[in-house]
Protein backbone atom coordinates (compact mmCIF):
# COMPACT_ATOMS: atom_id res chain seq x y z
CA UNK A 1 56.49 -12.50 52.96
CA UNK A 2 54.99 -12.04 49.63
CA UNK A 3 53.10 -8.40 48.91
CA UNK A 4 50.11 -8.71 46.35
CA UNK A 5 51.21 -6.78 43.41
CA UNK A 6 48.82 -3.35 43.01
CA UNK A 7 46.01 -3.73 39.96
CA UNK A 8 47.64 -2.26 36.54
CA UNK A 9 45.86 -0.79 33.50
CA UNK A 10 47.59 -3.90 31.79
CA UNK A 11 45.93 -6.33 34.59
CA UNK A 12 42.81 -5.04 33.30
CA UNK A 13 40.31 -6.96 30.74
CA UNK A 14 40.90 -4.65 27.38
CA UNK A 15 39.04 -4.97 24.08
CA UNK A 16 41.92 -5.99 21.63
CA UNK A 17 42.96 -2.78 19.57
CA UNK A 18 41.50 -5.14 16.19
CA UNK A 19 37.55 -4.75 17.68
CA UNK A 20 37.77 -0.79 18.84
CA UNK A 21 34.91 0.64 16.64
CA UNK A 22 33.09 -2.72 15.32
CA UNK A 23 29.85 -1.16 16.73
CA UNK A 24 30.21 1.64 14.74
CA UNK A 25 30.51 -0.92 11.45
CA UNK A 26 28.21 -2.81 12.41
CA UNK A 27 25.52 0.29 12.74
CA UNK A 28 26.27 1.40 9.30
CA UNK A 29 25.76 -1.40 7.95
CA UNK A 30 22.96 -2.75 9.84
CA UNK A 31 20.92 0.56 9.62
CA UNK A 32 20.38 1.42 6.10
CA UNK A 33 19.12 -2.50 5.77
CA UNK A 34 16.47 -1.71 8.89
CA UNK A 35 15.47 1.03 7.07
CA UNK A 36 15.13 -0.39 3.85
CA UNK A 37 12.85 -3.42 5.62
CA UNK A 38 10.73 -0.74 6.70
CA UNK A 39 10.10 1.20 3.58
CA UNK A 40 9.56 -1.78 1.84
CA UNK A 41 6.76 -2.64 4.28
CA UNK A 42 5.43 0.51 4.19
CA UNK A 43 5.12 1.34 0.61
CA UNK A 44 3.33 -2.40 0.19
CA UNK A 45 0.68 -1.37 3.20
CA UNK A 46 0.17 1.50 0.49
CA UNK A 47 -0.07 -0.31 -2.40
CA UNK A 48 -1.95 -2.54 -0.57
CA UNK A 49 -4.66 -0.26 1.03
CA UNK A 50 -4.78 1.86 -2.70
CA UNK A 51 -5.76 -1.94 -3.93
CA UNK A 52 -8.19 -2.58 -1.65
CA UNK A 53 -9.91 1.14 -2.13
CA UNK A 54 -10.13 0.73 -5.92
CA UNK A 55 -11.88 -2.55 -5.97
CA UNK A 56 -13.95 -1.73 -3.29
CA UNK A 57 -15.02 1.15 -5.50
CA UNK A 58 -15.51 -0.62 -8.83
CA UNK A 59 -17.82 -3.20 -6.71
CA UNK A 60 -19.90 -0.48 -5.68
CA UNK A 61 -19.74 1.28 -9.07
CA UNK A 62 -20.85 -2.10 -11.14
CA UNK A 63 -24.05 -2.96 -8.71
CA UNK A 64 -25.20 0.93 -9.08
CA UNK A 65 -24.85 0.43 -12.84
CA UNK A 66 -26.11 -2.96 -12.60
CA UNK A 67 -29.40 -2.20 -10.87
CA UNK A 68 -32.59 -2.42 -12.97
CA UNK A 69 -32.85 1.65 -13.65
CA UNK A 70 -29.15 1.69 -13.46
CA UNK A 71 -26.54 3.25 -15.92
CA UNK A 72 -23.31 3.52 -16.65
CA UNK A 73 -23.02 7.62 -15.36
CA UNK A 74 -24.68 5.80 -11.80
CA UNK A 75 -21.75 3.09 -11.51
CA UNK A 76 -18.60 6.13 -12.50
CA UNK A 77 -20.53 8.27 -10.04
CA UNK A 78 -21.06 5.84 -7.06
CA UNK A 79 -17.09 4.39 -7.86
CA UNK A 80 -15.89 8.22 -7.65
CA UNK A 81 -18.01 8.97 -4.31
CA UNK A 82 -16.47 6.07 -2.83
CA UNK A 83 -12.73 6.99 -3.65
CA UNK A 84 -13.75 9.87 -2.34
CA UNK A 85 -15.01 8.87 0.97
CA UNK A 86 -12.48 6.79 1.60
CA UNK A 87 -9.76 9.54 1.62
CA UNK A 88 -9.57 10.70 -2.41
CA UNK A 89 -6.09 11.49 -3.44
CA UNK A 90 -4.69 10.98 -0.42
CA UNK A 91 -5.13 7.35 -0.76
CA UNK A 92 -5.92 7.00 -4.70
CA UNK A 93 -4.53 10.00 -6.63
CA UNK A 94 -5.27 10.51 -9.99
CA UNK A 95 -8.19 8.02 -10.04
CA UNK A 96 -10.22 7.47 -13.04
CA UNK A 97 -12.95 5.81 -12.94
CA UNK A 98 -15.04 3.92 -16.68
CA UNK A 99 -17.93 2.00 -16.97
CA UNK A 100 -19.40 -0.40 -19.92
CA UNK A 101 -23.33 -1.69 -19.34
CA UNK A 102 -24.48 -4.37 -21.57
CA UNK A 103 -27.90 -6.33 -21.26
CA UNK A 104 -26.15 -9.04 -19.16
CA UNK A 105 -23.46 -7.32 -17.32
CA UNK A 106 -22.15 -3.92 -15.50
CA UNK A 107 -18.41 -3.39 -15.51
CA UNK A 108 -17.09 -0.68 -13.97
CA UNK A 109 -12.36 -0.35 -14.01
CA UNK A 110 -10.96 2.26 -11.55
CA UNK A 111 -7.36 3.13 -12.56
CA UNK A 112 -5.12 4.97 -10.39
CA UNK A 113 -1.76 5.10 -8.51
CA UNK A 114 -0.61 4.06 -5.05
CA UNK A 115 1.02 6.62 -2.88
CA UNK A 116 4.90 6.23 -2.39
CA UNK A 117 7.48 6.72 -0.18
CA UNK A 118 10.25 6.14 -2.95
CA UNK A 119 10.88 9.04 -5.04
CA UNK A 120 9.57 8.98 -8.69
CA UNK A 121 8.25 5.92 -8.64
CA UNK A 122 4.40 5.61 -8.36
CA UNK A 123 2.51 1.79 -8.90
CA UNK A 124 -0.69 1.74 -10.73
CA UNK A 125 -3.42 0.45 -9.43
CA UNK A 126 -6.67 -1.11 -11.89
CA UNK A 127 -8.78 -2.95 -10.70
CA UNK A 128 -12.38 -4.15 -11.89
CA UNK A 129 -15.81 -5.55 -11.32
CA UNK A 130 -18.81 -7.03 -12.83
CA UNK A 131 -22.42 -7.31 -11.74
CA UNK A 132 -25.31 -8.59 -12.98
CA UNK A 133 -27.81 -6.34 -14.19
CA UNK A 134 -30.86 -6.85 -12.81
CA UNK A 135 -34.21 -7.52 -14.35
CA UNK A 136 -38.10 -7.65 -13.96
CA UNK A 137 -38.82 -11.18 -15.32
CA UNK A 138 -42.95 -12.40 -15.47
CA UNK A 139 -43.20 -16.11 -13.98
């Protein structure tokens, strides 16, 4: 009669000895690259979002300067109240706003950085608009 032989530790499906900590490897290098991918994203929904603020704001600065009483004081002012309502320097810091009115046009530039989640290193943001200036003509 044949006895079946008892279940050994050497019976037993093992991990070779060549793969014992490859998950370990593979975090480290898997994980700084994740985390990269996600800064990166992050910091351009920043730069993104700082873009979007400071043109919005130079639109709404050039048709306040551009309006038929308008001046150029009107378009910095109406730029800089937008900035601010859309979060100031927690979404545009250090924003400066300028204006030029000629008979024709209204320009208004906002300059300013993006907020950043890598150290020392702050984009700048300038963007600007034009608008007619508006006029009372006789027919």
């Amino acid at each position: 009669m044949s006895q079946a032989k008892p279940a050994t530790s050497s019976s037993r499906r093992a991990s070779p000895r060549g793969e014992r900590g490859s998950v370990s490897i593979e975090l480290v290098i898997l994980l700084p690259t994740l985390f990269a991918v996600m800064f990166l994203g992050m910091q351009a929904a920043l730069f993104y979002h700082a873009r979007t603020v400071a043109i919005a704001a130079a639109q709404e600065g050039a048709r306040a300067a551009g309006g038929e009483n308008g001046q150029e004081s009107d378009g910095i002012r109406a730029a800089t109240a937008f900035i601010t309502d859309a979060g100031g320097d927690d979404v545009l810091p250090g924003a400066r706003t300028s204006a030029i009115r000629t008979a024709t046009t209204a320009t208004v530039v906002v300059e300013g950085h993006s907020l950043s989640v890598i150290p020392g290193w702050t984009p700048v943001i300038l963007q600007s608009a034009s608008a007619p200036v508006e006029r009372l003509t006789s027919p």
